[in-house]
C-alpha atoms as a PDB file:
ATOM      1  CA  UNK A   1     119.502 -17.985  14.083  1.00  0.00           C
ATOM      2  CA  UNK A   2     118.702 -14.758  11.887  1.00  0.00           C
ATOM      3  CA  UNK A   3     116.935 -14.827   8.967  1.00  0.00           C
ATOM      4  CA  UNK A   4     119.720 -13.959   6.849  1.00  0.00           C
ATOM      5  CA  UNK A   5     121.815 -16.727   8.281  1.00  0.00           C
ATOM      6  CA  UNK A   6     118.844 -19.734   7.337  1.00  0.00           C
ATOM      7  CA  UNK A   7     119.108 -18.015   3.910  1.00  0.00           C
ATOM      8  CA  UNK A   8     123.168 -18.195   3.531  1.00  0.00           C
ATOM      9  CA  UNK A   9     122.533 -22.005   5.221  1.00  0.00           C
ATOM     10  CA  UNK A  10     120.183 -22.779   2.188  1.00  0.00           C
ATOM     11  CA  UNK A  11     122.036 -21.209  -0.416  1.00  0.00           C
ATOM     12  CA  UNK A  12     125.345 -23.260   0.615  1.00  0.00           C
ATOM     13  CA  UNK A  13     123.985 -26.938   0.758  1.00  0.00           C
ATOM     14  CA  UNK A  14     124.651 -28.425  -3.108  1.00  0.00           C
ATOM     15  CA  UNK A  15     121.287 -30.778  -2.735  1.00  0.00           C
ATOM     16  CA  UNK A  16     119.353 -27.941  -1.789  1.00  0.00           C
ATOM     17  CA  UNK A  17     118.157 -27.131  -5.137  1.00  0.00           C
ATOM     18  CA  UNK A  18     114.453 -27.023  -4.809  1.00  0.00           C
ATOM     19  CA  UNK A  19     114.284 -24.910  -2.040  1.00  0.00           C
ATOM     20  CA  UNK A  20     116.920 -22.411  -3.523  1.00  0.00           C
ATOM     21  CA  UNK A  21     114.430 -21.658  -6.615  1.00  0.00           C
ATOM     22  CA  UNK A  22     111.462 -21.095  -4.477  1.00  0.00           C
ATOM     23  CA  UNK A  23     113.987 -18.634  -1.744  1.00  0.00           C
ATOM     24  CA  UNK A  24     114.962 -17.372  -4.911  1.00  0.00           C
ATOM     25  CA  UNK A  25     112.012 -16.505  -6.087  1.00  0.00           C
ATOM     26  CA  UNK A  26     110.339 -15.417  -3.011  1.00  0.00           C
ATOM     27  CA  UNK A  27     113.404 -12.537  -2.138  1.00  0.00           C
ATOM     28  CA  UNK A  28     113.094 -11.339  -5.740  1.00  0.00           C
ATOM     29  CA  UNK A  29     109.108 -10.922  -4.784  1.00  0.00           C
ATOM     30  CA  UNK A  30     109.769  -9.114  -1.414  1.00  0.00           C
ATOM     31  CA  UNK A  31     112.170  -6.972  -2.675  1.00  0.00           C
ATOM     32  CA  UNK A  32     109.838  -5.674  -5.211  1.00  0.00           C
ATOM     33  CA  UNK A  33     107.301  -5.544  -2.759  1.00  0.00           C
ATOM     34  CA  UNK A  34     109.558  -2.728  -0.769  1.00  0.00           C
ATOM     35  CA  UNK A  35     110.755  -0.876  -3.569  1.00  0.00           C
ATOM     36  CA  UNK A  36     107.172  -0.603  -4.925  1.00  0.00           C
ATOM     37  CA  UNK A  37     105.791   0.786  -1.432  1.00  0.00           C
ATOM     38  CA  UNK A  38     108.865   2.949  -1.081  1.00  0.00           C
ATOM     39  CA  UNK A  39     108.420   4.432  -4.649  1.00  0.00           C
ATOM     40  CA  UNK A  40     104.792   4.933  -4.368  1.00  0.00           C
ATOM     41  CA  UNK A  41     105.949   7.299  -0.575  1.00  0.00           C
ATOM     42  CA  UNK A  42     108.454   9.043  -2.132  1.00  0.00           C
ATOM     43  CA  UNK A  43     106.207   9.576  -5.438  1.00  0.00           C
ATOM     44  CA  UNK A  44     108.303   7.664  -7.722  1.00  0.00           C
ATOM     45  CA  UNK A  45     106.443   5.258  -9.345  1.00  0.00           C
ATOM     46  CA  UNK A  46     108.474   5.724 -12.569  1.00  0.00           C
ATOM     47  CA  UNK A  47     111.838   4.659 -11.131  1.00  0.00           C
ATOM     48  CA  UNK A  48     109.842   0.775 -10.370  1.00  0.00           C
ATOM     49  CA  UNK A  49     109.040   1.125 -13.803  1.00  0.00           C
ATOM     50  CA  UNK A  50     112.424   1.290 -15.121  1.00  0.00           C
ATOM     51  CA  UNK A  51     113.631  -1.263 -13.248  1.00  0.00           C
ATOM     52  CA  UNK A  52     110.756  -3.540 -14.022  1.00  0.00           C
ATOM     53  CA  UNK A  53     111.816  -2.966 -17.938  1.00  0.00           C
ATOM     54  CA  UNK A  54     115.429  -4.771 -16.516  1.00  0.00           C
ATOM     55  CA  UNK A  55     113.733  -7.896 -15.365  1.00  0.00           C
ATOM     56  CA  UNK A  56     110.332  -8.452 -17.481  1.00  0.00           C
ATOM     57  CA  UNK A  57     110.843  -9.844 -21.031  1.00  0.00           C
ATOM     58  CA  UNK A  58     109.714  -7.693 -23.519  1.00  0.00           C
ATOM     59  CA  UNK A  59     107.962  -9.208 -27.023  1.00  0.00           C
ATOM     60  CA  UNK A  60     109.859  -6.661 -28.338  1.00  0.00           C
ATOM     61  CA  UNK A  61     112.720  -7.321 -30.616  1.00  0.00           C
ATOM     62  CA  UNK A  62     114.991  -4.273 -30.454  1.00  0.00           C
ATOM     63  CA  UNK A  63     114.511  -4.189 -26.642  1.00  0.00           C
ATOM     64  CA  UNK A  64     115.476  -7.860 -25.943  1.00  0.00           C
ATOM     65  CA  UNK A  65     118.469  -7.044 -27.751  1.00  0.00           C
ATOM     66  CA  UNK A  66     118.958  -4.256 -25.250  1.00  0.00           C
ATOM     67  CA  UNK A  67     118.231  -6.615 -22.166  1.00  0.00           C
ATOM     68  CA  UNK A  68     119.397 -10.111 -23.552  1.00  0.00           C
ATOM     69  CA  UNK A  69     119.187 -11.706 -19.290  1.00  0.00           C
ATOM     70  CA  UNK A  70     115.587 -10.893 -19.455  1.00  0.00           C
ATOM     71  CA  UNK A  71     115.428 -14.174 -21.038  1.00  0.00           C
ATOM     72  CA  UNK A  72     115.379 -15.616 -17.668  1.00  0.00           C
ATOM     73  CA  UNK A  73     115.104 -13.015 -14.884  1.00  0.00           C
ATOM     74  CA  UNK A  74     111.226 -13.440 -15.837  1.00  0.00           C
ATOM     75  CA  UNK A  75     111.229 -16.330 -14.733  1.00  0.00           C
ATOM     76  CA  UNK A  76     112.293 -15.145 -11.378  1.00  0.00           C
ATOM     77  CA  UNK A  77     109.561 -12.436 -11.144  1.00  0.00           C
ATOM     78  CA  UNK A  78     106.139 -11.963  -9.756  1.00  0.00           C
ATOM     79  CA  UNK A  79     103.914  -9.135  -8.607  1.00  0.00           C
ATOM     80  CA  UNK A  80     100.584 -10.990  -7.514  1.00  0.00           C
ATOM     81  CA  UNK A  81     100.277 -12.732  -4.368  1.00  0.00           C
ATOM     82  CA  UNK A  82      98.438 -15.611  -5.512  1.00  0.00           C
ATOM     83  CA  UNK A  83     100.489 -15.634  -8.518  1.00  0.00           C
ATOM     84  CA  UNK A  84     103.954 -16.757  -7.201  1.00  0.00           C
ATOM     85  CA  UNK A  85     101.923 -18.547  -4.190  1.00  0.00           C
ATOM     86  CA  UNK A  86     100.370 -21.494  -6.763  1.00  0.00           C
ATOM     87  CA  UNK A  87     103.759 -21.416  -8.883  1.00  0.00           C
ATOM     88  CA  UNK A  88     105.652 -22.177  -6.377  1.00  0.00           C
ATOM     89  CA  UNK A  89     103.039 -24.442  -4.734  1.00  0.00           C
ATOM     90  CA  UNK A  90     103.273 -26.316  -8.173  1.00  0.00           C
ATOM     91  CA  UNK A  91     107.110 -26.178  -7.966  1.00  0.00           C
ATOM     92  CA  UNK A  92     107.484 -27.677  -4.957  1.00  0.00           C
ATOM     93  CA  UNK A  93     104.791 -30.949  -5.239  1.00  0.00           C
ATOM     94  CA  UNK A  94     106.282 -31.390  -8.701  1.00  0.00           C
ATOM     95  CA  UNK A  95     109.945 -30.256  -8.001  1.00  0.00           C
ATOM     96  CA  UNK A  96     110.116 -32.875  -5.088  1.00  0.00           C
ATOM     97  CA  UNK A  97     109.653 -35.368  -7.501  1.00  0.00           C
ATOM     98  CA  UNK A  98     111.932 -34.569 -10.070  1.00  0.00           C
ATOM     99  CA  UNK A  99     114.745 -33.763  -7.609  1.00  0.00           C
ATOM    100  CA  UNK A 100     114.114 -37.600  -6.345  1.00  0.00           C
ATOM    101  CA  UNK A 101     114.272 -39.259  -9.339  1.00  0.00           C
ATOM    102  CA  UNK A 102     116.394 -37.510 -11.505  1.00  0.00           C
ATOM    103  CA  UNK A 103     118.309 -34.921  -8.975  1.00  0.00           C
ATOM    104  CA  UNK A 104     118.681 -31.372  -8.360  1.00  0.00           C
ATOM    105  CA  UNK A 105     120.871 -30.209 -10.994  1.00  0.00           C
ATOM    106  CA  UNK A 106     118.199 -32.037 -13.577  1.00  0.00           C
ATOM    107  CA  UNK A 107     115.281 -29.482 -11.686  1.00  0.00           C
ATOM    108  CA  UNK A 108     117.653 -26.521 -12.015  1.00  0.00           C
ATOM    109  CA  UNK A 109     118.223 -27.182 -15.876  1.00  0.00           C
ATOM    110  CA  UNK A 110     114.200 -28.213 -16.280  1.00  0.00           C
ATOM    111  CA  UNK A 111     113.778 -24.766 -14.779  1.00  0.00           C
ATOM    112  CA  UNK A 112     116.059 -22.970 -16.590  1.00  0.00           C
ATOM    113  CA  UNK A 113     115.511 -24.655 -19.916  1.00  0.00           C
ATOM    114  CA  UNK A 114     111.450 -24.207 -19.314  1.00  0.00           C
ATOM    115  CA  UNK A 115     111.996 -20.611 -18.728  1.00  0.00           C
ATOM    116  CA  UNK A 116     113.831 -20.104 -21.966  1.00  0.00           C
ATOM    117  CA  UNK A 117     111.361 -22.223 -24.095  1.00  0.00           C
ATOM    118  CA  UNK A 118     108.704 -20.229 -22.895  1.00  0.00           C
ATOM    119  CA  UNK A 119     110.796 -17.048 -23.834  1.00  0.00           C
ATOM    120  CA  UNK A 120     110.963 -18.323 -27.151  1.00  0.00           C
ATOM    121  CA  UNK A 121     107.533 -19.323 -27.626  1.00  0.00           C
ATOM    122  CA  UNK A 122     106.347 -16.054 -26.589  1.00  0.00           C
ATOM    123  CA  UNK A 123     108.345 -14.047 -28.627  1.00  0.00           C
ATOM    124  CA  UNK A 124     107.741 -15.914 -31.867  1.00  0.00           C
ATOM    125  CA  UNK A 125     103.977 -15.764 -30.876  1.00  0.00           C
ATOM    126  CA  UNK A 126     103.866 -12.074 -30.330  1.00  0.00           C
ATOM    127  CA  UNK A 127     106.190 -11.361 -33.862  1.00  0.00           C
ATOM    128  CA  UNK A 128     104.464 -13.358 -36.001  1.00  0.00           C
ATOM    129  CA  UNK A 129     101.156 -14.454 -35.584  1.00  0.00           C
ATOM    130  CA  UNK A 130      98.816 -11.763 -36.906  1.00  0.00           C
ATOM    131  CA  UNK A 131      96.085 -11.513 -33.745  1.00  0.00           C
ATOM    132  CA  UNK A 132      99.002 -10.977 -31.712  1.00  0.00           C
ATOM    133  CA  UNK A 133     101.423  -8.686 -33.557  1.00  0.00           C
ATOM    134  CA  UNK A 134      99.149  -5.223 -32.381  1.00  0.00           C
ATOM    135  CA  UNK A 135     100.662  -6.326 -29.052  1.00  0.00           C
ATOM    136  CA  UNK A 136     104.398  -6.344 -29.964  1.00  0.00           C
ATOM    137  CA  UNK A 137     105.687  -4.595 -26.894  1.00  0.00           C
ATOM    138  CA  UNK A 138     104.042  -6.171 -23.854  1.00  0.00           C
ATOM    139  CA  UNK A 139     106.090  -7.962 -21.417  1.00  0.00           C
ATOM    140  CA  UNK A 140     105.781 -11.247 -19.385  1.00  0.00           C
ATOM    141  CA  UNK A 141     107.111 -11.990 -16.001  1.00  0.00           C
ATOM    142  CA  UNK A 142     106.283 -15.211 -13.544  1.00  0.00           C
ATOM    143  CA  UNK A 143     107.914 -18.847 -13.530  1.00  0.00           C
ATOM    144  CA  UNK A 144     104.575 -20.321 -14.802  1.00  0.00           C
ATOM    145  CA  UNK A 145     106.728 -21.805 -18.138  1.00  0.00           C
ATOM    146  CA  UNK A 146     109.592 -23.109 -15.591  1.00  0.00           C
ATOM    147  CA  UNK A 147     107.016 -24.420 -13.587  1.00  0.00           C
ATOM    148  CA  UNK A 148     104.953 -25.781 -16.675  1.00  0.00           C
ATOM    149  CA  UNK A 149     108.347 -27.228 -17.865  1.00  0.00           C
ATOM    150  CA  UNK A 150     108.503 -29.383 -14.307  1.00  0.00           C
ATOM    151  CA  UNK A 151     104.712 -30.763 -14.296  1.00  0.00           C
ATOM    152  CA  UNK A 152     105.014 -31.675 -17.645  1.00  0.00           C
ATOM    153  CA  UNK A 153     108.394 -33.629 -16.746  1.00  0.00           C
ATOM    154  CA  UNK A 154     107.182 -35.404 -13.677  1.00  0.00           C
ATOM    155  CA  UNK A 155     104.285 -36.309 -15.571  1.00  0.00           C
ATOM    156  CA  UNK A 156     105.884 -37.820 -18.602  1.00  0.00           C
ATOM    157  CA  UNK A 157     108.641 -38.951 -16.707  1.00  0.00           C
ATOM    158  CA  UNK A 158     106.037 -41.155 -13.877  1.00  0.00           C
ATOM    159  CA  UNK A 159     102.770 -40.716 -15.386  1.00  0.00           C
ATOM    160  CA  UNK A 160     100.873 -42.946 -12.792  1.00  0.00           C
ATOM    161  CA  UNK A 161     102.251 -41.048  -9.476  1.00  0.00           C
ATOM    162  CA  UNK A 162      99.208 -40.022  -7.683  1.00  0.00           C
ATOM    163  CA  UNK A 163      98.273 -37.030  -6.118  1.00  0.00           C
ATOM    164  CA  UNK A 164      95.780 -36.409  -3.513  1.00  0.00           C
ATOM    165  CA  UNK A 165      93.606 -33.501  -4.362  1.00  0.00           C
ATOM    166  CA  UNK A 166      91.256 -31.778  -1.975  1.00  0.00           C
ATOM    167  CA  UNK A 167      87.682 -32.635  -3.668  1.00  0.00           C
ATOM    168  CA  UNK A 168      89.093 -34.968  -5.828  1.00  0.00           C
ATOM    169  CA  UNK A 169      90.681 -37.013  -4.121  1.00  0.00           C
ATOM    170  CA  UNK A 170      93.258 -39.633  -5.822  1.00  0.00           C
ATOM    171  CA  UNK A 171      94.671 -37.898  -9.258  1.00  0.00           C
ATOM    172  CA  UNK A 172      97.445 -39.479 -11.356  1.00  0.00           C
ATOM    173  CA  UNK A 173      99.394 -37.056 -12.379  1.00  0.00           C
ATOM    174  CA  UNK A 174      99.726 -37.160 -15.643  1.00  0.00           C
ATOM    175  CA  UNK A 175      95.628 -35.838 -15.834  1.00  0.00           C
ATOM    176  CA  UNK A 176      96.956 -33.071 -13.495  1.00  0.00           C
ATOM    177  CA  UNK A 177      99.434 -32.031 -16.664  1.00  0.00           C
ATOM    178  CA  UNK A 178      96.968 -32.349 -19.364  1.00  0.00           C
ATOM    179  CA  UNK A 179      94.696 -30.107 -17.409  1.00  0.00           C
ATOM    180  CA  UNK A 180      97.527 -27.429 -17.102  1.00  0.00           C
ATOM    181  CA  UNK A 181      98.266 -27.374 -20.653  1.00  0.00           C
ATOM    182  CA  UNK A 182      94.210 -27.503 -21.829  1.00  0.00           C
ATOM    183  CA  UNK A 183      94.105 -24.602 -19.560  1.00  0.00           C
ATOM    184  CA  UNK A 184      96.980 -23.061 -21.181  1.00  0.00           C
ATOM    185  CA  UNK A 185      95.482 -23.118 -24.459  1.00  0.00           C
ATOM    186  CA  UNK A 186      92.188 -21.840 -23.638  1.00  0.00           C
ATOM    187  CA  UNK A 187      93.437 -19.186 -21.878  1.00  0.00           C
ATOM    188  CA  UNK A 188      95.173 -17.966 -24.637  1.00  0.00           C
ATOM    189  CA  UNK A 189      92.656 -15.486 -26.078  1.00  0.00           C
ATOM    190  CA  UNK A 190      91.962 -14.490 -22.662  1.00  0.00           C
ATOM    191  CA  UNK A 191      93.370 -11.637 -21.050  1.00  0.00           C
ATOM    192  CA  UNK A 192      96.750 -13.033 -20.636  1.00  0.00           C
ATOM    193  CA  UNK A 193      97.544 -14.518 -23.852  1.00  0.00           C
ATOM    194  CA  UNK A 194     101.802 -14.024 -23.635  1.00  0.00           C
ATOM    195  CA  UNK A 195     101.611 -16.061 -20.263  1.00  0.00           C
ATOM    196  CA  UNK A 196      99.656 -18.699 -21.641  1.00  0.00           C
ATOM    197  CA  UNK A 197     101.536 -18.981 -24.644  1.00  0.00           C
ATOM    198  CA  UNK A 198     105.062 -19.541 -22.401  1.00  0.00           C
ATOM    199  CA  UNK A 199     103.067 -21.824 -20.418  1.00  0.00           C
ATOM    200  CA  UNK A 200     103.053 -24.101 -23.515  1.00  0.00           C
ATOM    201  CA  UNK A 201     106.891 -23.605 -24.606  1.00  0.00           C
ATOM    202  CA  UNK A 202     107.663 -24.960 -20.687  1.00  0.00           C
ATOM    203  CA  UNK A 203     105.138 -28.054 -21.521  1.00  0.00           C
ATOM    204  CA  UNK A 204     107.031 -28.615 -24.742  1.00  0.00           C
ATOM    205  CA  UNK A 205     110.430 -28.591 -22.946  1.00  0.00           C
ATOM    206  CA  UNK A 206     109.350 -30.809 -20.723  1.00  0.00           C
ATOM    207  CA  UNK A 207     108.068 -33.375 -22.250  1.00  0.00           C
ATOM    208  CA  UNK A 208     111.158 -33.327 -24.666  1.00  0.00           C
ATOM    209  CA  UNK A 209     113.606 -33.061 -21.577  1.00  0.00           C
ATOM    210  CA  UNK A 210     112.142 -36.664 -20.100  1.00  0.00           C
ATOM    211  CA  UNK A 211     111.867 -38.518 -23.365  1.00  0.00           C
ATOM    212  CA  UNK A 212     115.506 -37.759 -24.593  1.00  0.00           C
ATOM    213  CA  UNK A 213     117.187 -38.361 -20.903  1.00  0.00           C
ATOM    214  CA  UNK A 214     115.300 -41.894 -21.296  1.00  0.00           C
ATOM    215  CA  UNK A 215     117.002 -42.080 -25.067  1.00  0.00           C
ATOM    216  CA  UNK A 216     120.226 -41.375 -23.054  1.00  0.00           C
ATOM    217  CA  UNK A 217     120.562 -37.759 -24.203  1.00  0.00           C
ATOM    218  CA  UNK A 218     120.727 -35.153 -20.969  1.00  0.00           C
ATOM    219  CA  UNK A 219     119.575 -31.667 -22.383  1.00  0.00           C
ATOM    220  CA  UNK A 220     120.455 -30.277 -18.921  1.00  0.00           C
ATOM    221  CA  UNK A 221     124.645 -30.599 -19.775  1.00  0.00           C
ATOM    222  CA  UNK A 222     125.233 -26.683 -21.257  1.00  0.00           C
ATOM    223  CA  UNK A 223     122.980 -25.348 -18.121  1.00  0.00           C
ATOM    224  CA  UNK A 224     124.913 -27.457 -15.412  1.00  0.00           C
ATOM    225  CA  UNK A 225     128.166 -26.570 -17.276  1.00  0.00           C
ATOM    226  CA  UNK A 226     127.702 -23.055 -17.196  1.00  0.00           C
ATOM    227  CA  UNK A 227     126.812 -22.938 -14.059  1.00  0.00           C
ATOM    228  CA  UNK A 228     129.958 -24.815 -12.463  1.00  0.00           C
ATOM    229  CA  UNK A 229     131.766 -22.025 -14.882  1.00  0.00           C
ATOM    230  CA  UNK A 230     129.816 -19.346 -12.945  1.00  0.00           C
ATOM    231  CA  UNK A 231     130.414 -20.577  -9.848  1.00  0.00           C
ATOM    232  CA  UNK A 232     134.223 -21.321 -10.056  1.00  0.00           C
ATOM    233  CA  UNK A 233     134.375 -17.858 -11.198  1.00  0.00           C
ATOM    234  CA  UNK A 234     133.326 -16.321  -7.345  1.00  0.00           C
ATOM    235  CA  UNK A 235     135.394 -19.322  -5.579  1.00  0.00           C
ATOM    236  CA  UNK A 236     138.687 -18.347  -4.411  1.00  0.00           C
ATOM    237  CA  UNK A 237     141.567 -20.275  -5.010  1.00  0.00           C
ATOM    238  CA  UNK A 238     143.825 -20.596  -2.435  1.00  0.00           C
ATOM    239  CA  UNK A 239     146.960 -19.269  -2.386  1.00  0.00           C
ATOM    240  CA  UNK A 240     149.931 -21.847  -3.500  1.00  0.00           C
ATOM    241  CA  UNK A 241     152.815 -21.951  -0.548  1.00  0.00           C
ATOM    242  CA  UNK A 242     155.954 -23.597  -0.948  1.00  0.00           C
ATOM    243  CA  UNK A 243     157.998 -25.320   2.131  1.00  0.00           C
ATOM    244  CA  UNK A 244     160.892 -26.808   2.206  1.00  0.00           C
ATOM    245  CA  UNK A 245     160.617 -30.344   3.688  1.00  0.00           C
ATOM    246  CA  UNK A 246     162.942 -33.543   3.715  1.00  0.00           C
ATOM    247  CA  UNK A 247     161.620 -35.945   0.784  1.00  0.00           C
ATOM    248  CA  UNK A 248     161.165 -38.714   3.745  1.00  0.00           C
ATOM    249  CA  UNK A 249     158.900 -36.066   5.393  1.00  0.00           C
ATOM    250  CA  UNK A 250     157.068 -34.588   2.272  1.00  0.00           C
ATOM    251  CA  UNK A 251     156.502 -38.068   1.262  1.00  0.00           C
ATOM    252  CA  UNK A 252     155.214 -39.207   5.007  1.00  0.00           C
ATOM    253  CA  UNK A 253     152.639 -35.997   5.171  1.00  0.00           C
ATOM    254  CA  UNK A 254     151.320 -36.612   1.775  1.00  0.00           C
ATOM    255  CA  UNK A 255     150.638 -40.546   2.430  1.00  0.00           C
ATOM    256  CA  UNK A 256     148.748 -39.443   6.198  1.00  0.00           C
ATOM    257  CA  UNK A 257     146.968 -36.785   4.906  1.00  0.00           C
ATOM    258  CA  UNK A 258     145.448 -38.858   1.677  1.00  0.00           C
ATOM    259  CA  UNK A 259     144.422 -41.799   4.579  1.00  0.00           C
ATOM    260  CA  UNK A 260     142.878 -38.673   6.519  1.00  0.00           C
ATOM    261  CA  UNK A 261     141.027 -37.810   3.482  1.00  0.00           C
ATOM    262  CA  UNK A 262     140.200 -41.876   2.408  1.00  0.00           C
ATOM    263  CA  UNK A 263     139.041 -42.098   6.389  1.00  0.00           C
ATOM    264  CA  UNK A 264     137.078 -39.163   6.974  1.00  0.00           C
ATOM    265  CA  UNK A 265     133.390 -38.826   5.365  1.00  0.00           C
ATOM    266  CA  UNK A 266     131.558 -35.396   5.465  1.00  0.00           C
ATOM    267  CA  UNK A 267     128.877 -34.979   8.111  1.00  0.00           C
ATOM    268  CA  UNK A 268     127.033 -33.266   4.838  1.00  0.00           C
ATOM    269  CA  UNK A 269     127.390 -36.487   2.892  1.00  0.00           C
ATOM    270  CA  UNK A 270     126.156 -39.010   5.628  1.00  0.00           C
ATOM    271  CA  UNK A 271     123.827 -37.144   5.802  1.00  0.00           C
ATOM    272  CA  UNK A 272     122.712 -37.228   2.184  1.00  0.00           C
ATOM    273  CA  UNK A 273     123.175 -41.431   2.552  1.00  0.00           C
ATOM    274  CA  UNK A 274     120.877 -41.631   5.566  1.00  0.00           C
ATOM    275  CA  UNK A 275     117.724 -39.351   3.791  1.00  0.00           C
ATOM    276  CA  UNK A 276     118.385 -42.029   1.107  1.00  0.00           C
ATOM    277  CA  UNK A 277     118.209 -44.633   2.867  1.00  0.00           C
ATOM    278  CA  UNK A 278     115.214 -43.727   4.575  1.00  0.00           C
ATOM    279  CA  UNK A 279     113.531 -42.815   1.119  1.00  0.00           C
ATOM    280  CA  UNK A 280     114.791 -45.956  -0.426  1.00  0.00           C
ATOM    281  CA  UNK A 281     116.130 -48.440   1.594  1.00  0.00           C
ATOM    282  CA  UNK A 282     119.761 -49.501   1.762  1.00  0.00           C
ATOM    283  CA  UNK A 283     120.228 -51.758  -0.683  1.00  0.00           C
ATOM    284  CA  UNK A 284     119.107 -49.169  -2.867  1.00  0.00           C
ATOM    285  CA  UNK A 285     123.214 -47.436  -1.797  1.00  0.00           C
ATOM    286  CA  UNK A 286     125.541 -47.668  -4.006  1.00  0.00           C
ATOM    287  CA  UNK A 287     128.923 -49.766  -3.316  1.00  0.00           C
ATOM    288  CA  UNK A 288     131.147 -45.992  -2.652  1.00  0.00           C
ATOM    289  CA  UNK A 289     128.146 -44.846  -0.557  1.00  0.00           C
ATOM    290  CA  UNK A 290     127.955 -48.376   1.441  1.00  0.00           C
ATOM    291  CA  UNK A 291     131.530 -47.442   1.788  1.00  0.00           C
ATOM    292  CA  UNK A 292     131.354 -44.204   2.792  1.00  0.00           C
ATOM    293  CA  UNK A 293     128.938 -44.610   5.418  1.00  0.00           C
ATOM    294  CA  UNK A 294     130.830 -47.594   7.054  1.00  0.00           C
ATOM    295  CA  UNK A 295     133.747 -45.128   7.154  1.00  0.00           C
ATOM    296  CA  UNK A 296     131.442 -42.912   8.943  1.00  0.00           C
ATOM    297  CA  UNK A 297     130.339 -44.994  11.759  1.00  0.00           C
ATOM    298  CA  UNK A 298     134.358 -46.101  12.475  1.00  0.00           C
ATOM    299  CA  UNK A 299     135.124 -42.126  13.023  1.00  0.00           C
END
């Protein structure tokens, strides 16, 4: 199977979501990678420029308002090796967990919601606080507030989950997430002060995220909404065709095909029920999936 292929296979499973972020931001890495080196041959090195100014979020002002989706293709966008390698390190211990417990459309929105926090965060640092202002202008890239947003959540959302660390051996977690915001903070009259400083608006978000889906409020609703209004936007519909059938007939194809459709589970959804079942148990199915899956084993 070719490359391109596991990609498209990834890309079209719905409870992939984990993995789709880290693809995601892995192709957006390699790509750059190849347009840098081809650039640098041909004796361009301007043109990456430009097109760095289309994905990096500016402190700026006037040129956000100029490149408004920079609010989140940052968060999509490294240039150092070891820089996307421990974000997405990060992303995927922590991810796992939140796509277990709460599911992957809940990681997507964390990530999405962490990366515009961070945006915000940043920009109101840069504007108006006075030791950063003489840097008004400099841009930030990498999913470190996405990322930030996720530790932070599995943390506050299963403080006592333990890790083990090389060295260290057993950590809860929730240490593992006041380290990464202590660390956030200190760095922050370092040498990257704008990445630090989103680090912080992704802890913020969060912690907030966790403690209002436990007051019953999801924050994640506008992101998974848009989304489903994105994606119904590239499906096609198909095209309506009208027969002419007997009413006995109509009436006899409708009632087979909707006890073809009761009968019949997806191989992609028994699937699903059997990883949870081996995660969980079976009594921990719920009555349509204990349903489903006896369905299964009659086809």
């Amino acid at each position: 199977m070719s490359l391109t292929q596991d990609i498209r296979d990834a890309f079209s499973r719905r409870d992939n979501a984990l993995n789709q972020l880290i693809i995601s931001n892995a192709l957006v890495f390699a790509v750059l990678i190849i347009l840098r080196a081809i650039f640098f041959i041909a004796q361009s090195s301007g043109v990456y420029v430009l097109i760095m100014r289309q994905l990096a979020l500016s402190s700026d002002w006037l040129v956000l308002l100029r490149h408004p989706w920079t609010l989140l293709t940052y968060a999509f966008v490294h240039e150092g090796f070891f820089h996307i390698l421990f974000n997405m390190l990060n992303l995927y211990w922590f991810g796992q967990i939140i796509r277990e417990y709460l599911g992957d459309r809940r990681l997507v929105s964390l990530y999405v919601l962490g990366a515009l926090a961070g945006a915000a965060f940043f920009l109101l640092a840069y504007n108006f606080l006075p030791a950063l202002q003489p840097y008004v202008g400099q841009p930030v890239i990498g999913a470190s507030a996405s990322v930030t947003a996720v530790i932070v959540a599995a943390a506050t959302l299963l403080p006592d989950y333990t890790f083990m660390l090389i060295l260290l051996g057993p950590v809860k977690i929730k240490w593992i997430a006041v380290a990464v915001v202590l660390i956030s903070i200190a760095g922050i009259n370092g040498g990257n002060p704008g990445g630090e400083i989103t680090h912080l608006g992704g802890a913020l978000l969060g912690f907030i995220f966790v403690k209002q889906l436990k007051a019953g409020r999801d924050m994640g609703r506008p992101v998974v909404a848009t989304g489903l209004w994105i994606s119904g936007l590239f499906q096609r519909r198909p095209a309506m065709q009208v027969t002419h059938r007997s009413t006995v007939s109509v009436g006899r194809s409708a009632a087979s095909s909707a006890k073809t459709a009761a009968s019949t589970t997806p191989p992609e959804e028994v699937d699903l029920i059997l990883d949870k079942i081996s995660r969980s148990g079976y009594e921990s199915l719920s009555k349509e999936e204990k349903q489903k899956l006896f369905r299964a084993s009659q086809q």
